[in-house]
C-alpha atoms as a PDB file:
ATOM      1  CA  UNK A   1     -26.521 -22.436  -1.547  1.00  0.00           C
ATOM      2  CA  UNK A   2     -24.998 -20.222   0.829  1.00  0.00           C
ATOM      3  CA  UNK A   3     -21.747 -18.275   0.365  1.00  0.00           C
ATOM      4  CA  UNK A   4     -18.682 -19.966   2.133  1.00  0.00           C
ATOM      5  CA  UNK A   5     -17.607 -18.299   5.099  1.00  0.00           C
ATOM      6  CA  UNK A   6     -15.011 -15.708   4.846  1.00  0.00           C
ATOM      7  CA  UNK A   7     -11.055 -16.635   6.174  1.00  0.00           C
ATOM      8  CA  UNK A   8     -10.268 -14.898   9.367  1.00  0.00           C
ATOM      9  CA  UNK A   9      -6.735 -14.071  10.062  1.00  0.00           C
ATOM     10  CA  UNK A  10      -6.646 -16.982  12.689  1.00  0.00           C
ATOM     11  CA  UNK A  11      -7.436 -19.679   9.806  1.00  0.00           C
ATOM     12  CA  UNK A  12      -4.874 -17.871   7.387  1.00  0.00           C
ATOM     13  CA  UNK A  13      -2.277 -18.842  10.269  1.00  0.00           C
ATOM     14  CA  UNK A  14      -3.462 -22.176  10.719  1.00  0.00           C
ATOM     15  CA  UNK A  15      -3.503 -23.143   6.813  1.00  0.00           C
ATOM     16  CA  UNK A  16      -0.304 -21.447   6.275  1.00  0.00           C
ATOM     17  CA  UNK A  17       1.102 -22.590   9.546  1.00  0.00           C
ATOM     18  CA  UNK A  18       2.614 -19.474  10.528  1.00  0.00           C
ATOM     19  CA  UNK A  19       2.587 -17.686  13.894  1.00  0.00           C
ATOM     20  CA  UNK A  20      -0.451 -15.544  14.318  1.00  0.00           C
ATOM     21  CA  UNK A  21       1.466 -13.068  16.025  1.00  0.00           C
ATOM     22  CA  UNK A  22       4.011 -12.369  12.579  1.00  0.00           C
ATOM     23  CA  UNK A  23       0.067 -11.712  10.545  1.00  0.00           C
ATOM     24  CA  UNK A  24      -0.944  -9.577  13.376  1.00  0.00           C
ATOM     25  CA  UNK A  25       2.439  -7.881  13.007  1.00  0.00           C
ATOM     26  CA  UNK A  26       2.361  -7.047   9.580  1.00  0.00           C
ATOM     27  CA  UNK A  27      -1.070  -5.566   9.600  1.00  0.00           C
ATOM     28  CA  UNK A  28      -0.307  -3.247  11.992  1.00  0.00           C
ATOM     29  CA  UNK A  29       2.630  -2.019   9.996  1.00  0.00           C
ATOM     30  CA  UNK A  30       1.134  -1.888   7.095  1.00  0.00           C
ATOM     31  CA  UNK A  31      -2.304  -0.495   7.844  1.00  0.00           C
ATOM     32  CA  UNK A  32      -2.240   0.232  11.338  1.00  0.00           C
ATOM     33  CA  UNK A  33      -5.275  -2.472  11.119  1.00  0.00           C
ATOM     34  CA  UNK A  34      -7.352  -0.182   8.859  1.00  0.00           C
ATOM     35  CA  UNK A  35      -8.943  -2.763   6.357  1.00  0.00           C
ATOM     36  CA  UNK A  36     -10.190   0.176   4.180  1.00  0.00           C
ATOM     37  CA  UNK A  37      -6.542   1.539   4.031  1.00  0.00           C
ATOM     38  CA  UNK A  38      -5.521   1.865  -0.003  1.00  0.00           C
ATOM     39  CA  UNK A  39      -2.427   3.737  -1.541  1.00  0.00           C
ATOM     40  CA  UNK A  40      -2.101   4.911  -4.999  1.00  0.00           C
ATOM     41  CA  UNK A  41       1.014   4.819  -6.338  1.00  0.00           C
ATOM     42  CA  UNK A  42       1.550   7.382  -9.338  1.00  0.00           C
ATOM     43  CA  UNK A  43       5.277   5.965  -9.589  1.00  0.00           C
ATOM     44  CA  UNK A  44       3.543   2.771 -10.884  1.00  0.00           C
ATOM     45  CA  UNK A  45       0.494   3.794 -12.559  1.00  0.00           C
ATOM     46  CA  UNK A  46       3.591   6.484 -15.207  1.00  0.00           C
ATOM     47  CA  UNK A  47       4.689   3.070 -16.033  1.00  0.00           C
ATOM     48  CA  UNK A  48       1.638   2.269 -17.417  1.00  0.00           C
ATOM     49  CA  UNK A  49       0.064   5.510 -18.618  1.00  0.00           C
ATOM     50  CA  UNK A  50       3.452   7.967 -19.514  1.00  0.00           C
ATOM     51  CA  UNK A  51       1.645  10.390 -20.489  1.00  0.00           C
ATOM     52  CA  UNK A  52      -1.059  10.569 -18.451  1.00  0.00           C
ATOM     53  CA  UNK A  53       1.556  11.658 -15.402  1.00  0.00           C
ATOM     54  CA  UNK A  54       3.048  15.158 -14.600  1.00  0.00           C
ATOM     55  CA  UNK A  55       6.422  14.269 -12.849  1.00  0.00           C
ATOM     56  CA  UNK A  56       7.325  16.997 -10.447  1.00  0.00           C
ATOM     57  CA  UNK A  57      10.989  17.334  -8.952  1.00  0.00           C
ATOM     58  CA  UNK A  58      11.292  15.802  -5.582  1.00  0.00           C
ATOM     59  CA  UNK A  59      10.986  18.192  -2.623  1.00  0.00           C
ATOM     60  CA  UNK A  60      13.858  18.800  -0.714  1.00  0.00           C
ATOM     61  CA  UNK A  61      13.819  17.472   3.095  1.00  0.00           C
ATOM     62  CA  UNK A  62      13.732  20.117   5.420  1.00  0.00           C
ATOM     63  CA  UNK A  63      16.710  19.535   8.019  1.00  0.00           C
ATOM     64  CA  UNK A  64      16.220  18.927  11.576  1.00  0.00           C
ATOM     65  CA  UNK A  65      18.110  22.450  12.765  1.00  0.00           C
ATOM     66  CA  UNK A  66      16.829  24.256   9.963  1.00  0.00           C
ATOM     67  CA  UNK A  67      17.149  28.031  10.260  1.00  0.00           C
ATOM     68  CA  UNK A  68      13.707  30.443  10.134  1.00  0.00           C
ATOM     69  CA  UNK A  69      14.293  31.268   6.651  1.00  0.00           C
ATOM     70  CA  UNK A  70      15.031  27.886   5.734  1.00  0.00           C
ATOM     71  CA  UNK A  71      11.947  26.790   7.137  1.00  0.00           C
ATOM     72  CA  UNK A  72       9.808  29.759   5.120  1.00  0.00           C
ATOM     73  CA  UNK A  73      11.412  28.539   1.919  1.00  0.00           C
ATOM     74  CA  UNK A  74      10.366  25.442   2.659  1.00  0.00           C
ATOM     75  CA  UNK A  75       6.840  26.224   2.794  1.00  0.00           C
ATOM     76  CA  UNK A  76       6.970  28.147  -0.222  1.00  0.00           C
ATOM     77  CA  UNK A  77       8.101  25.221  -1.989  1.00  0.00           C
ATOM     78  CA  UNK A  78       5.432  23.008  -0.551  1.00  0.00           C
ATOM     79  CA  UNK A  79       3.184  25.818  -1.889  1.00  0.00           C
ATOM     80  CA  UNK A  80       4.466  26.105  -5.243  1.00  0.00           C
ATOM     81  CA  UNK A  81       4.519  22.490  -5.533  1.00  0.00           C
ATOM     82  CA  UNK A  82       0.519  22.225  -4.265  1.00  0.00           C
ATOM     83  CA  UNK A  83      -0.003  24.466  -6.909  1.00  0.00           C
ATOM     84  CA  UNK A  84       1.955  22.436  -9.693  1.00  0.00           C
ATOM     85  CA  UNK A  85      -0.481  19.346  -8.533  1.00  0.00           C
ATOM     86  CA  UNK A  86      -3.705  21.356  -9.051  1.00  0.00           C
ATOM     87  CA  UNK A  87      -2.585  22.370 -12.579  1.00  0.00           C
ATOM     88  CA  UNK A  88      -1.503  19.293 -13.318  1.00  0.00           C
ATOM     89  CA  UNK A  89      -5.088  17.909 -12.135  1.00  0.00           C
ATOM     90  CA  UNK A  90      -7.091  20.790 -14.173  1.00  0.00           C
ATOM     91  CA  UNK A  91      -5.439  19.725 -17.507  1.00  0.00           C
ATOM     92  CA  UNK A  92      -6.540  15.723 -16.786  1.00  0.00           C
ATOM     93  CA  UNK A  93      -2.873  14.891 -15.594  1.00  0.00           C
ATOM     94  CA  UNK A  94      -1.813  12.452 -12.429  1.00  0.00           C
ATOM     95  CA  UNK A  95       1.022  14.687 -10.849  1.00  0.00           C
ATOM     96  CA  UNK A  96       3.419  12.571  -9.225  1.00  0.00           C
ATOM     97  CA  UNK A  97       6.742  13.970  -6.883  1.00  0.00           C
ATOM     98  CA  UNK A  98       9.222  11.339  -6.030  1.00  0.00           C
ATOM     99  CA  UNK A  99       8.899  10.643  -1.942  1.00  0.00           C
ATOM    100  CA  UNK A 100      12.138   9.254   0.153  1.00  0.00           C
ATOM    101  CA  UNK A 101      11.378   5.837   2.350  1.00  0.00           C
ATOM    102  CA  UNK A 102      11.605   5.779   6.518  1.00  0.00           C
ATOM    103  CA  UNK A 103      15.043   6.334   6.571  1.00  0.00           C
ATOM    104  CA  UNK A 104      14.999   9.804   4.507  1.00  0.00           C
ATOM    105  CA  UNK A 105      16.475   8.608   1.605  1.00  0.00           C
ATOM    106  CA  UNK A 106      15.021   9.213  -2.253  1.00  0.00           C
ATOM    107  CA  UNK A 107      13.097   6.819  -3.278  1.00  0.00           C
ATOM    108  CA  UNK A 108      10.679   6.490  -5.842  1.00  0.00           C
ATOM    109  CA  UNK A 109       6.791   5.789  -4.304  1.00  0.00           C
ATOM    110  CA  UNK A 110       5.582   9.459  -3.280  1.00  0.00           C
ATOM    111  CA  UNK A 111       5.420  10.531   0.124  1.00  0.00           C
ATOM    112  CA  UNK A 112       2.637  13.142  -0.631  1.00  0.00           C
ATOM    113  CA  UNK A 113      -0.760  11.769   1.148  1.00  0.00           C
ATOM    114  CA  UNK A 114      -2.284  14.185  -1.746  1.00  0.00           C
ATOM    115  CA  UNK A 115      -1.110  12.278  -4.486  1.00  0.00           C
ATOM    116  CA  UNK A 116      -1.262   8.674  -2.771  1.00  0.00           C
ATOM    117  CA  UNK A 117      -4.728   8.638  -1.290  1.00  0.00           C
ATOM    118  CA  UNK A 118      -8.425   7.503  -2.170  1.00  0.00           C
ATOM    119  CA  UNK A 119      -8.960  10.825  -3.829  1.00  0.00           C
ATOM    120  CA  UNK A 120      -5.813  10.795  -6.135  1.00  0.00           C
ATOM    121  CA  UNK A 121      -6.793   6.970  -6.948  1.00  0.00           C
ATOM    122  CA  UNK A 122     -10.542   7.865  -8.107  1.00  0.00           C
ATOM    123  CA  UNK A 123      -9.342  10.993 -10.399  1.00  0.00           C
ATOM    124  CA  UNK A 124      -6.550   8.120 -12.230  1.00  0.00           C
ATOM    125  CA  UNK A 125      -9.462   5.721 -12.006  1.00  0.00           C
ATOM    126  CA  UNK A 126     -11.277   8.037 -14.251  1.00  0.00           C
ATOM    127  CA  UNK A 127      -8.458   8.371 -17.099  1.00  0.00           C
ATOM    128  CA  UNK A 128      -8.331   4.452 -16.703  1.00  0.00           C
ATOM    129  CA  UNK A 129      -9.441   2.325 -13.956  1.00  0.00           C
ATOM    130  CA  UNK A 130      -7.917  -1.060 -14.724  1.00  0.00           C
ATOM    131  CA  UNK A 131      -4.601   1.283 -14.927  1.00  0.00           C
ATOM    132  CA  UNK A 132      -5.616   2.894 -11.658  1.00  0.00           C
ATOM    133  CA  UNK A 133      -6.179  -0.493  -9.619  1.00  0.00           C
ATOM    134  CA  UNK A 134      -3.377  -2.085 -10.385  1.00  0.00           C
ATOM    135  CA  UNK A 135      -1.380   1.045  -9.714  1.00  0.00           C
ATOM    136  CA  UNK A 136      -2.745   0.660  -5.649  1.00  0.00           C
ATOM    137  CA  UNK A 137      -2.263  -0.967  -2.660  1.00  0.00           C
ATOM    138  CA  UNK A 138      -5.531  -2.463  -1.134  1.00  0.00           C
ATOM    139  CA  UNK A 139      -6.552  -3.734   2.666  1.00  0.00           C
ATOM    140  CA  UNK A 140      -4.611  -4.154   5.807  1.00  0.00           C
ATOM    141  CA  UNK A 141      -1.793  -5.833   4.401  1.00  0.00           C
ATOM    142  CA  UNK A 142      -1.426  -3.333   0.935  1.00  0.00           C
ATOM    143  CA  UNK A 143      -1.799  -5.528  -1.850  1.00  0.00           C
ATOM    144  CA  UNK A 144      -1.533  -4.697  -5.166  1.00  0.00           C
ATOM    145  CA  UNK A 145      -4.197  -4.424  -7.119  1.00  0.00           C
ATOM    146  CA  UNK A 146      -3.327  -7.805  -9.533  1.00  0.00           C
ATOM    147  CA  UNK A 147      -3.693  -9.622  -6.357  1.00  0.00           C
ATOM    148  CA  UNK A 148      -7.256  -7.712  -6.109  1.00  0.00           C
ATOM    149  CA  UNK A 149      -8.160  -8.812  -9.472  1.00  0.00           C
ATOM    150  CA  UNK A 150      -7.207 -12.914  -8.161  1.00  0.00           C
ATOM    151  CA  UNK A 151      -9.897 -12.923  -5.203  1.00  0.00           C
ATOM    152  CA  UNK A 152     -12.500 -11.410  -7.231  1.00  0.00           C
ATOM    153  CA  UNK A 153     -14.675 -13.049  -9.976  1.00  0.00           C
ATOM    154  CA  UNK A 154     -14.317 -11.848 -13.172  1.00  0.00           C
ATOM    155  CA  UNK A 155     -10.558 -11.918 -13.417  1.00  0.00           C
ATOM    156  CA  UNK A 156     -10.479  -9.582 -16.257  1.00  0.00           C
ATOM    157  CA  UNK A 157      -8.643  -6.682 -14.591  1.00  0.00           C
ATOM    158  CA  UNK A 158      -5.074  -7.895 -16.616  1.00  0.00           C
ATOM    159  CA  UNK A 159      -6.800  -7.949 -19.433  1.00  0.00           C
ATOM    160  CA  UNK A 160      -7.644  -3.577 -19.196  1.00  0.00           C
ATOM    161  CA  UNK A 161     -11.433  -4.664 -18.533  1.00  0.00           C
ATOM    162  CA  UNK A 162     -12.604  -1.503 -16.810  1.00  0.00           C
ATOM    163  CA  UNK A 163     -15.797  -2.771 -16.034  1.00  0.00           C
ATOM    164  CA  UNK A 164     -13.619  -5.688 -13.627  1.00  0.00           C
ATOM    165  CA  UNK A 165     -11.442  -2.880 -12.224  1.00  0.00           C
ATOM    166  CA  UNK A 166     -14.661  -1.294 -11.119  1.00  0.00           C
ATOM    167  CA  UNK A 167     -16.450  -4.971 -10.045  1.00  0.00           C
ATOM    168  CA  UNK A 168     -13.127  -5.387  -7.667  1.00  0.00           C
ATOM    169  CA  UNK A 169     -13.408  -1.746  -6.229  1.00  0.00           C
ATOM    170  CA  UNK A 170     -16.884  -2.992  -5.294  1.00  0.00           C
ATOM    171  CA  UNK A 171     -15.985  -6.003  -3.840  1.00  0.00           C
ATOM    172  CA  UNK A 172     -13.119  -4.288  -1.664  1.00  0.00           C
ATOM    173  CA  UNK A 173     -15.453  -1.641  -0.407  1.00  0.00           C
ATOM    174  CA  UNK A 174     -18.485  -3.889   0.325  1.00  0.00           C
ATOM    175  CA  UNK A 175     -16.321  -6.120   2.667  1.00  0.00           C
ATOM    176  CA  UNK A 176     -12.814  -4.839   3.076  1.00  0.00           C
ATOM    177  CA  UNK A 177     -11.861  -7.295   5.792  1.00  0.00           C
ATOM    178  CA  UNK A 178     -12.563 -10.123   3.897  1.00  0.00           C
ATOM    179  CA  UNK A 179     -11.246  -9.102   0.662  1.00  0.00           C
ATOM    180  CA  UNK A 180      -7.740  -8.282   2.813  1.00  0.00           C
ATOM    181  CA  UNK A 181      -7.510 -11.320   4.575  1.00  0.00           C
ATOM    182  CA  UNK A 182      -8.181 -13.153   1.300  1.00  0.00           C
ATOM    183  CA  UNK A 183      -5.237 -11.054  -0.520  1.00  0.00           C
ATOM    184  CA  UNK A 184      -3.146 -12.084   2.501  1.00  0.00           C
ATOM    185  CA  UNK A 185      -3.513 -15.681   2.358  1.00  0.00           C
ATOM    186  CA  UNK A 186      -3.004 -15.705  -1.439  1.00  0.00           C
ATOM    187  CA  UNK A 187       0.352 -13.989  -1.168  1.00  0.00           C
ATOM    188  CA  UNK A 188       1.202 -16.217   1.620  1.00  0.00           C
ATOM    189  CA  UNK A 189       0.234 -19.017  -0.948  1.00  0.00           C
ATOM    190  CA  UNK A 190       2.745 -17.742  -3.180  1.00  0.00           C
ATOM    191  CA  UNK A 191       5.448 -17.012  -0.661  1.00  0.00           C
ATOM    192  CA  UNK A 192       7.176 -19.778   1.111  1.00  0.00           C
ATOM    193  CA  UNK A 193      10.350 -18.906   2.262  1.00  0.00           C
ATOM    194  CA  UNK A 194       8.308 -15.875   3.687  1.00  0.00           C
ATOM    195  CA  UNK A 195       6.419 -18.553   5.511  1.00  0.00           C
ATOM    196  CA  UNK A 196       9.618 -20.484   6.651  1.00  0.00           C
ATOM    197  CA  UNK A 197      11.221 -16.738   7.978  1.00  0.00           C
ATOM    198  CA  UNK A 198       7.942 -16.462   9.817  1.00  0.00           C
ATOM    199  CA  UNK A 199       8.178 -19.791  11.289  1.00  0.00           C
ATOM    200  CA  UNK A 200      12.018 -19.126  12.703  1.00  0.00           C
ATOM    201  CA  UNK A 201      11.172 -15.818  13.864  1.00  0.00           C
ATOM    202  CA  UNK A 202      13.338 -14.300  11.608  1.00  0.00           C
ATOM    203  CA  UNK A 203      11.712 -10.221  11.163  1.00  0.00           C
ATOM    204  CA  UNK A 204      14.733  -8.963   9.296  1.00  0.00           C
ATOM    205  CA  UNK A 205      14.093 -11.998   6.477  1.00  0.00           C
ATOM    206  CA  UNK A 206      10.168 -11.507   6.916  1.00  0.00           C
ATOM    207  CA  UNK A 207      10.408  -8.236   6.274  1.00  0.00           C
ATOM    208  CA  UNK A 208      13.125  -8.435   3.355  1.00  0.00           C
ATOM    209  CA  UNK A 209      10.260 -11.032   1.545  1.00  0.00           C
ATOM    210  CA  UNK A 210       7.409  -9.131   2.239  1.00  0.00           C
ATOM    211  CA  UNK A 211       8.579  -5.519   2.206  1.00  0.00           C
ATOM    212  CA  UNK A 212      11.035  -5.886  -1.016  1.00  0.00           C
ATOM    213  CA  UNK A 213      14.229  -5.016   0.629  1.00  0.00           C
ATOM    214  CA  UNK A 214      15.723  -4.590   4.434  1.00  0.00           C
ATOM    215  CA  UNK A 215      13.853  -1.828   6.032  1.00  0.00           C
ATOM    216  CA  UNK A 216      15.013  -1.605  10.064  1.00  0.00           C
ATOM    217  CA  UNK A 217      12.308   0.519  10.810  1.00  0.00           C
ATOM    218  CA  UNK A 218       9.648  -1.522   9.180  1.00  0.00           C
ATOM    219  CA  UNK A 219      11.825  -4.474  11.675  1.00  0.00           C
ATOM    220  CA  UNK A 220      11.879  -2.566  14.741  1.00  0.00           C
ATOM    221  CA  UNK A 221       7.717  -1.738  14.154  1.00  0.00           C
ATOM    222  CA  UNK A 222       6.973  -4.941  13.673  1.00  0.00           C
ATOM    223  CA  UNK A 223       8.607  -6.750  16.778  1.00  0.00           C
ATOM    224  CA  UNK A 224       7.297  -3.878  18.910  1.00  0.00           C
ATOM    225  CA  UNK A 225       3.741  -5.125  17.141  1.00  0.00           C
ATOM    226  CA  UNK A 226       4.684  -8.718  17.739  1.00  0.00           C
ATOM    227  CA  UNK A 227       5.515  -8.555  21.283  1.00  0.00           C
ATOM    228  CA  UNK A 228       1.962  -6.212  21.869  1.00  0.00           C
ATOM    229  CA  UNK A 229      -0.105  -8.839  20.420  1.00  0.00           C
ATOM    230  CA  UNK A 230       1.622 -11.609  22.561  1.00  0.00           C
ATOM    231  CA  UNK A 231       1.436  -9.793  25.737  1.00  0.00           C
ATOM    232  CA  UNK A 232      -2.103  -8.637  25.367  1.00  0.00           C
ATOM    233  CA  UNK A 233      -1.710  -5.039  24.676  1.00  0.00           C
ATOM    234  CA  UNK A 234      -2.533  -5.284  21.170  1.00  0.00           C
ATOM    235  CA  UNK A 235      -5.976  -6.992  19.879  1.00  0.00           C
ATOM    236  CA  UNK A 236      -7.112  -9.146  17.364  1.00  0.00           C
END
């Protein structure tokens, strides 16, 4: 018996009876159409592991007309805070600084590439990996990692099976296109007034369901992503 074949993002519109264009549109926001794209997300994984997370105080944004000096100290802090991060790591820690979103305001998700990326994930999945997956975003459209544990097999993950966590880690890097469309179409499952917003063409509500709150940059991005795919500037 053969393995069904996988979803593309064409049949997710079809079942779902959304506009392709909206799907297109959200990938390229959220991934930039990178299916291997992940984020870890320290913020989430302290709720589940305290005290397996160094919290560091959130760095200061450096203002557009900033002075010479202002810009040194700046650096320095960056510095001192890289440093914080490694010491954190060398005593088995997660070190986690509170970011700020598009706009520049606080927020808590970290805006530190060092402490959000594939390398940050594996060193939390090694303190505790079912922790560590559900603590990240996976695939073109950043799912969590609950949604991860759905389009697998086991379905385990929830239940702090490590040897899951690792099984959908697998899965995710053997085929990461699939896996993402398949997280799409299940959170489109579970979604449908997102569905309905996508339908009327309404971005600010699409983006309000899908995003967790209004975000007019995410909005702006994702028209200027809608229009590209509908024009023929921006592919498949």
């Amino acid at each position: 018996m053969t393995d069904p074949k996988p979803l593309t993002l064409a049949d997710v519109a079809i079942e779902r009876d959304v506009p392709l264009a909206m799907l297109v549109a959200i990938r390229t926001v959220e991934s930039g159409g990178n299916p291997r794209a992940m984020r870890f997300e320290p913020h989430l994984f302290k709720m589940r592991r305290p005290k397996d997370v160094l919290s560091l105080p959130r760095i200061p944004l450096l203002r557009t007309n900033a002075t010479a000096a202002e810009q040194v100290a700046h650096v320095v802090e960056l510095e001192k805070i890289a440093a914080e991060r490694a010491e954190a790591r060398a005593h088995g820690l997660v070190p986690y600084t509170p970011g700020y979103d598009h706009a520049g305001k606080p927020h808590a998700a970290s805006s530190s590439g060092d402490e959000t990326g594939r390398a940050a994930f594996e060193f939390a999945r090694r303190i505790d990996s079912s922790d560590a997956v559900l603590s990240s975003s996976w695939g073109s459209y950043q799912e969590l990692g609950a949604a991860l544990d759905e389009v697998s097999t086991a379905h385990r993950l929830l239940d702090g099976d490590d040897r899951d966590a690792d099984a959908c880690v697998a899965a995710f890097d053997r085929d990461p296109a699939s896996v993402s469309t398949a997280l799409l179409n299940r959170w489109l499952r579970m979604h449908h007034r997102c569905c309905e917003a996508m339908r009327a063409g309404d971005f600010d509500a699409v983006v309000r369901f899908y995003n967790g709150g209004a975000n007019p940059s995410y909005v702006v991005r994702m028209k200027r992503a809608h229009d590209a795919f509908l024009t023929g500037t921006l592919p498949l």
